[in-house]
N, C-alpha and C. Protein backbone atom coordinates (compact mmCIF):
# COMPACT_ATOMS: atom_id res chain seq x y z
N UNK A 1 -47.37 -31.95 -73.63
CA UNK A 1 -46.21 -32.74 -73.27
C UNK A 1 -45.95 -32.54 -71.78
N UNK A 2 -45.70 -33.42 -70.90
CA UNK A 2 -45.21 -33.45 -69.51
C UNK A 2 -44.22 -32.46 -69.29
N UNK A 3 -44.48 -31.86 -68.34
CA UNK A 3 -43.66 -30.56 -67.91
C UNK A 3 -42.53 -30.63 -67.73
N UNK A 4 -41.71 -32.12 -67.02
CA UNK A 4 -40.23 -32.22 -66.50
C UNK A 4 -39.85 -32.60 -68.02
N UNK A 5 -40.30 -32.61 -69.09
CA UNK A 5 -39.50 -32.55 -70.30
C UNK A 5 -39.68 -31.43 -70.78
N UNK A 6 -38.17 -31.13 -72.19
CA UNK A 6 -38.04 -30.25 -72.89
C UNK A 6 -38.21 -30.87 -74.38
N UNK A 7 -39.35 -30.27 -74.96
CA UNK A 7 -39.77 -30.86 -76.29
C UNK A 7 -38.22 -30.99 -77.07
N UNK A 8 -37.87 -29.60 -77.07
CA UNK A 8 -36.65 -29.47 -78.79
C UNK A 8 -35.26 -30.70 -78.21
N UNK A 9 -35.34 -30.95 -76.66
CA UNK A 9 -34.23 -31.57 -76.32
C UNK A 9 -34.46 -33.51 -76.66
N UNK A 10 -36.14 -33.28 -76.35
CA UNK A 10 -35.91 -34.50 -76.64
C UNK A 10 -36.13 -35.00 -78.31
N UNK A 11 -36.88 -33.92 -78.99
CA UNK A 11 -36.44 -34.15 -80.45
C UNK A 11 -34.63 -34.11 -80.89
N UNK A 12 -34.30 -33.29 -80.83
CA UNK A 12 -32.67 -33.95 -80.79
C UNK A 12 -31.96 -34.92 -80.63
N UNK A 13 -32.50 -35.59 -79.28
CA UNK A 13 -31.88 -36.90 -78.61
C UNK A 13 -32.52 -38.15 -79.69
N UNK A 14 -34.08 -37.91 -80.19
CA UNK A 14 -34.28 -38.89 -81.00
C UNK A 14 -33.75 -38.91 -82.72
N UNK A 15 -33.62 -37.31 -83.21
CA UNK A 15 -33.09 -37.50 -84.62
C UNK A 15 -31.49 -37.98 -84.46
N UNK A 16 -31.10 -37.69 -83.18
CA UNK A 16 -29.33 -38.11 -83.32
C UNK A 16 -29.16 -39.85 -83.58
N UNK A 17 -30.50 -40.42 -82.50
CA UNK A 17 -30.53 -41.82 -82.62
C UNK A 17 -31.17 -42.41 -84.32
N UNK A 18 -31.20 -41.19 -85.01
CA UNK A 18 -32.31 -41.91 -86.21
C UNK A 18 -34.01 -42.11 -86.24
N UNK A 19 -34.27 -41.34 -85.30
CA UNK A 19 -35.76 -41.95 -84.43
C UNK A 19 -36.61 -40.64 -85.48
N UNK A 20 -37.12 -40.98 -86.34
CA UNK A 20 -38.08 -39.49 -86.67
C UNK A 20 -39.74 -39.90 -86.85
N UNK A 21 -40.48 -38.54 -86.64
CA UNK A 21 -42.11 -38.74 -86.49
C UNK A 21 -42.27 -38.07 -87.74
N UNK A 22 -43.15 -37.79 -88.53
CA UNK A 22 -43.56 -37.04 -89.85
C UNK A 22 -44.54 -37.97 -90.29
N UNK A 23 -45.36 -37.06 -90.52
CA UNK A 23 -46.50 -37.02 -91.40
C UNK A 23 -46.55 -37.53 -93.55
N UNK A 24 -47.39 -38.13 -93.42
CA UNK A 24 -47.55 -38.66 -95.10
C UNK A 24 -49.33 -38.38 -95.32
N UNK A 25 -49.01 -37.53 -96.65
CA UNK A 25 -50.26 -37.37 -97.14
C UNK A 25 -50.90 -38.74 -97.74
N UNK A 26 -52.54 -38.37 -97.48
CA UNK A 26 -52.92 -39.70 -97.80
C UNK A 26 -54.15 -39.42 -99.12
N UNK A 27 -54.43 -37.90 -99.16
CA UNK A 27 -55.05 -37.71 -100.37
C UNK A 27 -54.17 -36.04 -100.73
N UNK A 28 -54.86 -35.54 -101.87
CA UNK A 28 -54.21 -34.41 -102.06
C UNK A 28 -54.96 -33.16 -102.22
N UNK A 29 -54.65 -31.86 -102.33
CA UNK A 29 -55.65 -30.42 -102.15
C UNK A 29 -55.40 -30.23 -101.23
N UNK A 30 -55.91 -28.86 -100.48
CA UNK A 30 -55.53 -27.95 -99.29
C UNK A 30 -56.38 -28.44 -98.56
N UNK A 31 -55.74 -28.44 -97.29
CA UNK A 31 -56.07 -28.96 -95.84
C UNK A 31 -56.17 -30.91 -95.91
N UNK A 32 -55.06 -31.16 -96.81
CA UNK A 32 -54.88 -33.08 -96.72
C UNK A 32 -55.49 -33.48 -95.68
N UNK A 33 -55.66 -34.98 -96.05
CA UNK A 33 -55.61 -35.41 -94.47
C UNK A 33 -54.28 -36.48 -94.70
N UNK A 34 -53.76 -37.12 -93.75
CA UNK A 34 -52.64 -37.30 -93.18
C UNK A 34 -52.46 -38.74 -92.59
N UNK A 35 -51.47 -39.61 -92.36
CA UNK A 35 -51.02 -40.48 -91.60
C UNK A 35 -49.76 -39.71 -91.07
N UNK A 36 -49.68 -40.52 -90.20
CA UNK A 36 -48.35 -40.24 -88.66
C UNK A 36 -47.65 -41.56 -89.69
N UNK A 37 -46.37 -41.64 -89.67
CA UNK A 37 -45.09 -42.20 -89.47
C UNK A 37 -44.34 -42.29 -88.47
N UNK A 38 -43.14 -43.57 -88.10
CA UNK A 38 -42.57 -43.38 -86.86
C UNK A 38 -41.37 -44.34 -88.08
N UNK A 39 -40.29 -43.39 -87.65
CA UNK A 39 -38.88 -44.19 -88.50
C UNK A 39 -38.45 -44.34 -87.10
N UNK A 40 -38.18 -45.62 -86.94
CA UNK A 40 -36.88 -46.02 -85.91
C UNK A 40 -35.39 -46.72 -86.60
N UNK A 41 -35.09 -45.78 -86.69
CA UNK A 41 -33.61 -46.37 -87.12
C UNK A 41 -33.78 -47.36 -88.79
N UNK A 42 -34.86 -46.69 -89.36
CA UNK A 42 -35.02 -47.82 -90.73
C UNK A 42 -36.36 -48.30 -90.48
N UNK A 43 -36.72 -49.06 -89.27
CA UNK A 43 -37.87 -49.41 -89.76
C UNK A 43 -39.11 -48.49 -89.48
N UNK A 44 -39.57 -48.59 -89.86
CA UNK A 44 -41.11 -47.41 -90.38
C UNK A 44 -42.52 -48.06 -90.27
N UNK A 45 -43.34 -47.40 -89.10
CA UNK A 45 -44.30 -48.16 -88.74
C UNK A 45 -45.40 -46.57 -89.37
N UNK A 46 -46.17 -46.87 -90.20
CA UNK A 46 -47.23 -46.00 -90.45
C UNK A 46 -48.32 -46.54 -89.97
N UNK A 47 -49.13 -44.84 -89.24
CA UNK A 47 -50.23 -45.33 -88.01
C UNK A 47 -51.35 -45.36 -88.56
N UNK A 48 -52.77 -45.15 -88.21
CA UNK A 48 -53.70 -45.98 -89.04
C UNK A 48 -55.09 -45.21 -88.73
N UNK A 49 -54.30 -44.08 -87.77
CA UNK A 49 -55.57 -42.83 -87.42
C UNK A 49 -55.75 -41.54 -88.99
N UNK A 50 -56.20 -40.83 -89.31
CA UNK A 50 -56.00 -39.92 -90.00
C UNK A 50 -56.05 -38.61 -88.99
N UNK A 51 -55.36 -37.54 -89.58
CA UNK A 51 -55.32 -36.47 -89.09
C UNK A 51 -55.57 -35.19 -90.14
N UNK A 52 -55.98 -34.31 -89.81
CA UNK A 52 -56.13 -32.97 -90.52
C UNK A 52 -54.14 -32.21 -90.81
N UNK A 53 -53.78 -31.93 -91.87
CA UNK A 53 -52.42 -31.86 -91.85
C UNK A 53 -52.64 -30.33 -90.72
N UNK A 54 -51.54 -30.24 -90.55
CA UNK A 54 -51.10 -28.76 -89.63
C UNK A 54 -52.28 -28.66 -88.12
N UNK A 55 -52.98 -30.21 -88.29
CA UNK A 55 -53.84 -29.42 -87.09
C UNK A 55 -53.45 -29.35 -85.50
N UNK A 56 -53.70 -28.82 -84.28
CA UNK A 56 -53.25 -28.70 -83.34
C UNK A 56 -53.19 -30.47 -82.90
N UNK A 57 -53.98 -30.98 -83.35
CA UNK A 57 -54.36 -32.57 -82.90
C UNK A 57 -53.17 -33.05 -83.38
N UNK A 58 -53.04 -32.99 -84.73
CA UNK A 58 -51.53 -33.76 -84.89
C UNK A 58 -50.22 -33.33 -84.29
N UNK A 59 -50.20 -31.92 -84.31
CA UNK A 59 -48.79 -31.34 -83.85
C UNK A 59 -48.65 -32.01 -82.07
N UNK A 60 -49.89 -31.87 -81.70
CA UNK A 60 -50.11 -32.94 -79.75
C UNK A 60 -49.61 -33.98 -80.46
N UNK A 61 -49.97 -34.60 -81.48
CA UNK A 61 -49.78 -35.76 -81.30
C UNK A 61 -48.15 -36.28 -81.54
N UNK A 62 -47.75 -35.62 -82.41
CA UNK A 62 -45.98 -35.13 -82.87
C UNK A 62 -45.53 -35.47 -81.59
N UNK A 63 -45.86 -34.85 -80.82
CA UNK A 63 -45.11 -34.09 -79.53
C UNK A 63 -45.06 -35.33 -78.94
N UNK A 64 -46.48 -36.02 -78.78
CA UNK A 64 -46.68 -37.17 -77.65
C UNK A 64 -45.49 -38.41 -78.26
N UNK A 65 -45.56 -38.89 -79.58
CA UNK A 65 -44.88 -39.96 -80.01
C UNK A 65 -43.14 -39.48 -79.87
N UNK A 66 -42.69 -38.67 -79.85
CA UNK A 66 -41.01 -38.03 -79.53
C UNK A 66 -41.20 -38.40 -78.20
N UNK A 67 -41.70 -38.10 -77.19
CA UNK A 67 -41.91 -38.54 -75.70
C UNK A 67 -41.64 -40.13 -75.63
N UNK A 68 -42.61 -40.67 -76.43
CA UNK A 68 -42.88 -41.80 -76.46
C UNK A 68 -41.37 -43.16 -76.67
N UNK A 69 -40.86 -42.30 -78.36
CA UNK A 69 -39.68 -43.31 -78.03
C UNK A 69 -38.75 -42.68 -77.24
N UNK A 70 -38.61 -41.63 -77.08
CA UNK A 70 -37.47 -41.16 -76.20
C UNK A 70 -37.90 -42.16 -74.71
N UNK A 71 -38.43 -42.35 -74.66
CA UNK A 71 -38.90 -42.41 -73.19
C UNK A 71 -38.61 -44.45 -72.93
N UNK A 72 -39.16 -45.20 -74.50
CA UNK A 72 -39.41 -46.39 -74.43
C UNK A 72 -37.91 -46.80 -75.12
N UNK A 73 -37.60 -46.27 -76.08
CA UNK A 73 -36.02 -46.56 -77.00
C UNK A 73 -34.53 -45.85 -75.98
N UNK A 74 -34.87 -44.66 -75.72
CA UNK A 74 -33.69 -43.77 -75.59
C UNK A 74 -32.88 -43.62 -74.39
N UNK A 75 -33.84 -44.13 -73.27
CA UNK A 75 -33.41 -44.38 -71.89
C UNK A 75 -33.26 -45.36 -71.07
């Protein structure tokens, strides 16, 4: 994440607006793999990459999409 931001501040600023990122399993057993979700205020865009659940790739990627609407919705 870009340095002149603070991750937990800008997760805050987006759950206050309703804005949340989370993950949906897409099969089941240990180590799933995964779709990204993006709730904006109700509507819900599920993304279309898969990810390894808990992996460093998704948690970057967590990070990048909170940037993302904060940055495109929040300001």
């Amino acid at each position: 994440m870009d340095g002149k931001y603070n991750k937990d501040d800008i997760r805050m600023a987006c759950w206050n607006k309703n804005c949340f990122v989370y993950y949906k399993p897409v099969e089941q057993g240990k180590n799933k793999m995964v779709k990204l979700e993006m709730d904006l205020q109700g509507n819900i865009r599920t993304g279309t990459q898969l990810y390894k659940q808990d992996s460093k790739e998704i948690l970057n990627k967590i990070d990048e999409m909170y940037l993302y609407i904060y940055q495109k919705y929040l300001t």
